[in-house]
N, C-alpha and C. Protein backbone atom coordinates (compact mmCIF):
# COMPACT_ATOMS: atom_id res chain seq x y z
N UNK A 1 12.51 -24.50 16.48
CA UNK A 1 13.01 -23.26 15.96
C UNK A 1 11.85 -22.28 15.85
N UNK A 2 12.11 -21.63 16.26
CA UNK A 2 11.04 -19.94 16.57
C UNK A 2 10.80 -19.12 15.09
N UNK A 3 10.05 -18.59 14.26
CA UNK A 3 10.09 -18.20 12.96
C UNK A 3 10.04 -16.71 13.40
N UNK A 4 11.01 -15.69 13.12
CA UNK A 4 10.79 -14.52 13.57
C UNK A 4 10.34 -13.09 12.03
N UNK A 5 9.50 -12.74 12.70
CA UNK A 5 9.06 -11.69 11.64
C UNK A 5 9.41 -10.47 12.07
N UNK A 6 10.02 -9.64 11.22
CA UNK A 6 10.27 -8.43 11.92
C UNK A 6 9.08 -7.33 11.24
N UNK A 7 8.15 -7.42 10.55
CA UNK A 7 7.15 -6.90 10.31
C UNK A 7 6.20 -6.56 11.51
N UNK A 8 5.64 -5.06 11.28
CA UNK A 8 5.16 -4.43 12.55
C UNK A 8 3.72 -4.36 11.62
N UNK A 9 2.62 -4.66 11.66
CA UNK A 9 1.55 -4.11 11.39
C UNK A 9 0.91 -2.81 11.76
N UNK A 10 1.12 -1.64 10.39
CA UNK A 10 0.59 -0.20 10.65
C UNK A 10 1.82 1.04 10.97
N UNK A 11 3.21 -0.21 11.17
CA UNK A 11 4.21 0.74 11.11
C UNK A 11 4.91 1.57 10.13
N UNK A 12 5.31 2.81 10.11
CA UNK A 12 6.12 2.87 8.82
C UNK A 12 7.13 4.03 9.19
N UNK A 13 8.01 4.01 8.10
CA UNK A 13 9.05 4.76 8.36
C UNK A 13 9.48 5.77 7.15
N UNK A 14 9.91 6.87 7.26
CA UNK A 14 10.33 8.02 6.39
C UNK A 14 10.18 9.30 6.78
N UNK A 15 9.68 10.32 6.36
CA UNK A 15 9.32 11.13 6.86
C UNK A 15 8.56 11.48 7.22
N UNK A 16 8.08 12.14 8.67
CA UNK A 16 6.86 11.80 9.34
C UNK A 16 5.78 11.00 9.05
N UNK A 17 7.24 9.89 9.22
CA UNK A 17 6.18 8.39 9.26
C UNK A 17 5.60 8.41 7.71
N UNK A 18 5.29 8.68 6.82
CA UNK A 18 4.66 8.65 5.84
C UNK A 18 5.20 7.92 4.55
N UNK A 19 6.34 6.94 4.13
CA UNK A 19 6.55 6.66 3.54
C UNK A 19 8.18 5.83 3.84
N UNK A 20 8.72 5.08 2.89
CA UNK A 20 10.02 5.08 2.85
C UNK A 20 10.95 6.21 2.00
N UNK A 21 12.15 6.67 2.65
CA UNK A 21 13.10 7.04 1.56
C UNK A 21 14.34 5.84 0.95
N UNK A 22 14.28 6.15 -0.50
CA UNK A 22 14.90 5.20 -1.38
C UNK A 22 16.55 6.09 -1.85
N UNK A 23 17.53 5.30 -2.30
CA UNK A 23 18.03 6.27 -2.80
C UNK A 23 17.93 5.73 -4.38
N UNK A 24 18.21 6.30 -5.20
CA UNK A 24 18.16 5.86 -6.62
C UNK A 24 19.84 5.59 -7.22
N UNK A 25 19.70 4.82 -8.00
CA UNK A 25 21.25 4.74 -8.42
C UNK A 25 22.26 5.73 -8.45
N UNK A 26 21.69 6.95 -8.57
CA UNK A 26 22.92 8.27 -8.60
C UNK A 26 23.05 8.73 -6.98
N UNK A 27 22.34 7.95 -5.87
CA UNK A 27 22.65 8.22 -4.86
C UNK A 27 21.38 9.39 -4.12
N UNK A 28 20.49 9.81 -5.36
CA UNK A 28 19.54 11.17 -4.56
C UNK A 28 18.49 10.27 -3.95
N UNK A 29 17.90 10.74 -3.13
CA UNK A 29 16.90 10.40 -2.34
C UNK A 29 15.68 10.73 -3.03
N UNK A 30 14.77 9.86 -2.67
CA UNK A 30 12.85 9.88 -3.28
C UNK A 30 12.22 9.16 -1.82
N UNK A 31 11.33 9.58 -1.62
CA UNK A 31 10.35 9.36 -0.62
C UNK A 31 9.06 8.01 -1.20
N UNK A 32 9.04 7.01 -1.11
CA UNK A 32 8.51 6.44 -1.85
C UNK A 32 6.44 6.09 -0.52
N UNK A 33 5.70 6.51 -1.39
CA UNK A 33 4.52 6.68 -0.51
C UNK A 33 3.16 6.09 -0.77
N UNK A 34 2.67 5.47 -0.63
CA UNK A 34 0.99 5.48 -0.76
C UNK A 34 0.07 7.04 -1.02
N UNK A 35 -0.74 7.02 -2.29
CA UNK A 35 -1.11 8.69 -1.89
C UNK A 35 -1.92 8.92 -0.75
N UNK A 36 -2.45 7.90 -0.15
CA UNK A 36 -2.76 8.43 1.04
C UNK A 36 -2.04 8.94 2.40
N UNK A 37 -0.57 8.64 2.27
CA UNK A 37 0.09 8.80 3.18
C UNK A 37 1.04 9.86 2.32
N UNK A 38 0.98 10.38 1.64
CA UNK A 38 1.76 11.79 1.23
C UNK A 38 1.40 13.00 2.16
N UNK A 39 2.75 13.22 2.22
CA UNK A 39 3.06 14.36 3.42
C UNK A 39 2.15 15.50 3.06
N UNK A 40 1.82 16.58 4.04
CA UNK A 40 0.93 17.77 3.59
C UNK A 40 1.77 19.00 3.36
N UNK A 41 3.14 18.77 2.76
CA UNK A 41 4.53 19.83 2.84
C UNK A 41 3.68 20.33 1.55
N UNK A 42 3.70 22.01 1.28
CA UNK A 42 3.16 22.03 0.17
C UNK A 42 5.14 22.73 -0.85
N UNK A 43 5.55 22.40 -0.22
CA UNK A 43 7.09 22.45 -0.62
C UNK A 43 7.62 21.38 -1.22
N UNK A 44 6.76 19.95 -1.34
CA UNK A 44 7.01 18.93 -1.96
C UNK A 44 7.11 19.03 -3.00
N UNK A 45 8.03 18.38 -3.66
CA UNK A 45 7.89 18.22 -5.31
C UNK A 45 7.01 17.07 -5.69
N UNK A 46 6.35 16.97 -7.07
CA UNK A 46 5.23 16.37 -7.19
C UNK A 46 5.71 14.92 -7.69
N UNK A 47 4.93 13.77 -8.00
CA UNK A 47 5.08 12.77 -7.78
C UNK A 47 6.17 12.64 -9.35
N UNK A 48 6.83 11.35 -9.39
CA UNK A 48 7.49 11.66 -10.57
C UNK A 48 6.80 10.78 -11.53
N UNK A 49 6.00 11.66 -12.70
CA UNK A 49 4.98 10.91 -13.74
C UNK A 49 5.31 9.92 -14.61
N UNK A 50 6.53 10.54 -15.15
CA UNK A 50 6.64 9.59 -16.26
C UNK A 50 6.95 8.28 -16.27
N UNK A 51 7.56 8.07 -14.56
CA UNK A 51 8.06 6.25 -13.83
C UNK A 51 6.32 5.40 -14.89
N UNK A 52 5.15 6.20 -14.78
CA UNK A 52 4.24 5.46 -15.12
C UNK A 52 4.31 5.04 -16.70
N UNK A 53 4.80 5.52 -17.50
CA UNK A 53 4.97 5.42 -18.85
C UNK A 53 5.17 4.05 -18.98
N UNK A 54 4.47 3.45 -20.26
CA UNK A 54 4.93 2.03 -20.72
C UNK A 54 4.39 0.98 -19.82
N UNK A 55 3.47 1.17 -19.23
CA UNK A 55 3.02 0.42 -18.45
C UNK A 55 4.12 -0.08 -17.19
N UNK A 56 4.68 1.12 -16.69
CA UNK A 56 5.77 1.17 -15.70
C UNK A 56 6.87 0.51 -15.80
N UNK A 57 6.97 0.65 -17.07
CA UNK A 57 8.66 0.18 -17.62
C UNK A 57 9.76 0.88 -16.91
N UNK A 58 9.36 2.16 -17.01
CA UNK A 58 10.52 2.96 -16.30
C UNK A 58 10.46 2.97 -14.47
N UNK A 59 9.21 2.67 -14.14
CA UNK A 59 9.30 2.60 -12.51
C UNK A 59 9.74 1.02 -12.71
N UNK A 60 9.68 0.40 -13.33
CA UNK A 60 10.74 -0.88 -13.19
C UNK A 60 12.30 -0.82 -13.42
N UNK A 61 12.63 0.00 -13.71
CA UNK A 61 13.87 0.31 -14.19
C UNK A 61 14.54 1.26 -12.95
N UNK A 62 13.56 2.06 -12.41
CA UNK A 62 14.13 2.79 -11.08
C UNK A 62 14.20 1.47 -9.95
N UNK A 63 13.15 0.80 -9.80
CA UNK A 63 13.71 -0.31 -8.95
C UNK A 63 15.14 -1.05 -8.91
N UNK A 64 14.93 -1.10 -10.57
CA UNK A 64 16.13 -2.92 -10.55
C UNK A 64 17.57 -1.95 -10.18
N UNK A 65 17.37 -0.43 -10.62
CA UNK A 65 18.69 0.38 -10.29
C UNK A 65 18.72 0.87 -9.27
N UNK A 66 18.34 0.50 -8.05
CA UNK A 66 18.20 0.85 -6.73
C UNK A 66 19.72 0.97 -6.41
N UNK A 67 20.16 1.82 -5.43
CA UNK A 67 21.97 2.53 -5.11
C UNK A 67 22.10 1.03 -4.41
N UNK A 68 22.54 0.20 -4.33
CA UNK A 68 23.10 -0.93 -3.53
C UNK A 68 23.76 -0.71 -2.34
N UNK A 69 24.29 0.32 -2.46
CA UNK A 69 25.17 0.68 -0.98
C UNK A 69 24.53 1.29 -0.02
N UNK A 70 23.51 2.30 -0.34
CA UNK A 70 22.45 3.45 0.41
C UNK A 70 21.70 2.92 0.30
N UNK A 71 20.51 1.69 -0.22
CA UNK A 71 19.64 0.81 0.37
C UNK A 71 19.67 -0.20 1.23
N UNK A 72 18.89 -0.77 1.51
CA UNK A 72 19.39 -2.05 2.98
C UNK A 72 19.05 -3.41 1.29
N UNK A 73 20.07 -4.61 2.32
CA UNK A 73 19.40 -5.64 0.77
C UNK A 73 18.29 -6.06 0.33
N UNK A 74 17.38 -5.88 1.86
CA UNK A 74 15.94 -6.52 1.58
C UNK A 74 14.86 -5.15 1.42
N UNK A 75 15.36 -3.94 0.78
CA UNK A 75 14.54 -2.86 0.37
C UNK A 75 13.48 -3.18 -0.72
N UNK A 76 13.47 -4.18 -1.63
CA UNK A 76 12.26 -4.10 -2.30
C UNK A 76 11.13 -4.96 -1.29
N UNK A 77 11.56 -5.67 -0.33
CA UNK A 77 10.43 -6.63 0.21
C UNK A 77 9.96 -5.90 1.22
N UNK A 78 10.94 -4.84 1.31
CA UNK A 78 9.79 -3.82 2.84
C UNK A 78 9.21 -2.97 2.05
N UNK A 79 9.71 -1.99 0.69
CA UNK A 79 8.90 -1.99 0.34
C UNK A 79 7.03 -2.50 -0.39
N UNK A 80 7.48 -3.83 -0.25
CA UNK A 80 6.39 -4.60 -1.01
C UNK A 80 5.29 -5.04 0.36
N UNK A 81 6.23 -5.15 1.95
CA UNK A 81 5.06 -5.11 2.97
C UNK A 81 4.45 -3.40 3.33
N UNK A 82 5.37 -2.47 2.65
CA UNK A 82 4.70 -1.31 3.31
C UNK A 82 3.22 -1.38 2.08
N UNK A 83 3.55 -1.58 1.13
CA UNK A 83 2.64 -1.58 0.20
C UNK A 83 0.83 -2.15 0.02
N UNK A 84 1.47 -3.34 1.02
CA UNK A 84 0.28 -4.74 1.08
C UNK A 84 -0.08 -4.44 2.42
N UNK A 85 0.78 -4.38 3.04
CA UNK A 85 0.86 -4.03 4.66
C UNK A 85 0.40 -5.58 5.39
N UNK A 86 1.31 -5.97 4.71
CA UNK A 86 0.95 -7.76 4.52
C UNK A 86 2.60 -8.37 4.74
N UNK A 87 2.90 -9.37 5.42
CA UNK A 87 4.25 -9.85 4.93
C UNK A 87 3.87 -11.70 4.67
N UNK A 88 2.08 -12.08 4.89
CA UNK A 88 2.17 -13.27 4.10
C UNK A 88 2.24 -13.68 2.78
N UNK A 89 2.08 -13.17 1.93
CA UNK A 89 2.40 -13.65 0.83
C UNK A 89 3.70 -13.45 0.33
N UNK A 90 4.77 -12.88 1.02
CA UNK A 90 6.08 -12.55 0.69
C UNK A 90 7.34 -13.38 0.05
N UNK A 91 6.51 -14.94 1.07
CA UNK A 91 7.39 -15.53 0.50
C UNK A 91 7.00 -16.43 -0.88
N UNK A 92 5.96 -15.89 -1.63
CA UNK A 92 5.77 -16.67 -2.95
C UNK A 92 6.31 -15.83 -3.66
N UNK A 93 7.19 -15.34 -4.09
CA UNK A 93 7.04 -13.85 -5.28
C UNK A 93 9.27 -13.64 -4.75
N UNK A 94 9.53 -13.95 -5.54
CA UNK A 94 11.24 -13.41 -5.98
C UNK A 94 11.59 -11.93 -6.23
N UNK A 95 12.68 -11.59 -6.37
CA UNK A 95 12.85 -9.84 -6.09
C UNK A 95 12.62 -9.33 -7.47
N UNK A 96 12.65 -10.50 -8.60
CA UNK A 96 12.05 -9.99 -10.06
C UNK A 96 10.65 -9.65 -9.96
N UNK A 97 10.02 -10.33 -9.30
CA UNK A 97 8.30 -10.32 -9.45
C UNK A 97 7.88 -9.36 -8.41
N UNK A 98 8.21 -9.19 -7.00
CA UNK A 98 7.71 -7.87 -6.48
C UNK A 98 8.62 -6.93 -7.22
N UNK A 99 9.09 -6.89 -7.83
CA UNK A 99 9.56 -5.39 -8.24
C UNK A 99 8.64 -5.09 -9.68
N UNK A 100 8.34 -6.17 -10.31
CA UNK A 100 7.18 -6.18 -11.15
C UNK A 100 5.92 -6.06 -10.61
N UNK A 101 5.92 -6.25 -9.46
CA UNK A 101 4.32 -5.66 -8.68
C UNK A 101 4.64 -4.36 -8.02
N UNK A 102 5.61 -3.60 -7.96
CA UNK A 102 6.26 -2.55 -7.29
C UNK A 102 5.68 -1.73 -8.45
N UNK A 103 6.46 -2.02 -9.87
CA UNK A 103 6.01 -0.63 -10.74
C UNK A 103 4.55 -0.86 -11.38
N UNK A 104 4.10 -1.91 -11.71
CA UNK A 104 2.91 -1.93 -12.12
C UNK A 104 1.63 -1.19 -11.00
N UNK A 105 2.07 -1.24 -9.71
CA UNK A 105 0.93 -0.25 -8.61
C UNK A 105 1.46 1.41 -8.85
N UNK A 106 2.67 1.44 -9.36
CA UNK A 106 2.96 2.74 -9.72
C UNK A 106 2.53 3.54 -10.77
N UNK A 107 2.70 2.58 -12.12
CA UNK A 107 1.95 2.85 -13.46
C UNK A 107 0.68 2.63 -12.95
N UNK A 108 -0.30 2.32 -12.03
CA UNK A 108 -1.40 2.63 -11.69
C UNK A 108 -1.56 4.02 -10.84
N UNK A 109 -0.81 4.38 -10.11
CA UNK A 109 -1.04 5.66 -9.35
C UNK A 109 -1.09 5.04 -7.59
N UNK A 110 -0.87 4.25 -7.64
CA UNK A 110 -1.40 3.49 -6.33
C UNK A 110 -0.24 3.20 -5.41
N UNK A 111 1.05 3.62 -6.17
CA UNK A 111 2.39 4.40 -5.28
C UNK A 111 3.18 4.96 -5.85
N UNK A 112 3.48 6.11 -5.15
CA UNK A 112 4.11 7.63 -5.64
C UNK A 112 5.43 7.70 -5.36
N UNK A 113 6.20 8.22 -6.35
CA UNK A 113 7.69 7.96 -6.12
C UNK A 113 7.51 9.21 -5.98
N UNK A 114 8.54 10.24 -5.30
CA UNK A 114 8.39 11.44 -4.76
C UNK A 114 10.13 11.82 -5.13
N UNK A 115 11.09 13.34 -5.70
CA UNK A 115 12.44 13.38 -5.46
C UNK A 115 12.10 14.48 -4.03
N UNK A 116 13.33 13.66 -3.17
CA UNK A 116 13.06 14.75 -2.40
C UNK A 116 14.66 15.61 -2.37
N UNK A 117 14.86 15.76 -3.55
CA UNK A 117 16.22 16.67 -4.34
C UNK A 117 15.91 18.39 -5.07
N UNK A 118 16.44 19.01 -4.68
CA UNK A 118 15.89 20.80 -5.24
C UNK A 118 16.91 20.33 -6.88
């Protein structure tokens, strides 16, 4: 049996290439990014701060409420290879614990949730 990875090393997807878009439980869209890969739109709205509060209690709380229908099922684990840009360690870590490594790099600054909603 053949083990297939669908992980691309260096690929990414969103808007011009620079990130994923997420939708959030009410259905709006966020651009979710590395700050190095934030777009140069100066029409962007700015990152959303307070997800960092509480030691990213609340960017844990935007995860676990991810829209179920407008995400794909395995959206926190591509998020977690766009992140690492890694997909070996993927399989030690459950969708509780990368999503606990999801907001804790957020409450660090080290990924930017973005609305991309007026």
């Amino acid at each position: 049996m053949e083990i297939i990875n669908g992980f691309k090393s260096g690929v990414r997807s969103g808007i011009s290439n620079n990130g994923h878009v997420v939708y959030c439980r009410y259905g709006l869209p966020h651009l979710i990014c590395l700050p190095i890969n934030r777009p140069d739109d100066p029409l962007l709205n700015p990152a959303l701060s307070h997800l960092k509060a509480l030691n990213g209690y609340y960017a844990k709380q935007f995860f676990v409420n991810l829209h179920p229908a407008l995400n794909g099922a395995d959206i926190v684990s591509v998020l977690y290879q766009y992140v690492m840009q890694s997909s070996v360690a993927l399989a030690d870590y459950n969708q509780a614990e990368l999503i606990e490594l999801l907001s804790i790099l957020t409450s660090q600054s080290k990924l930017l949730i973005i609305p991309l909603f007026e």
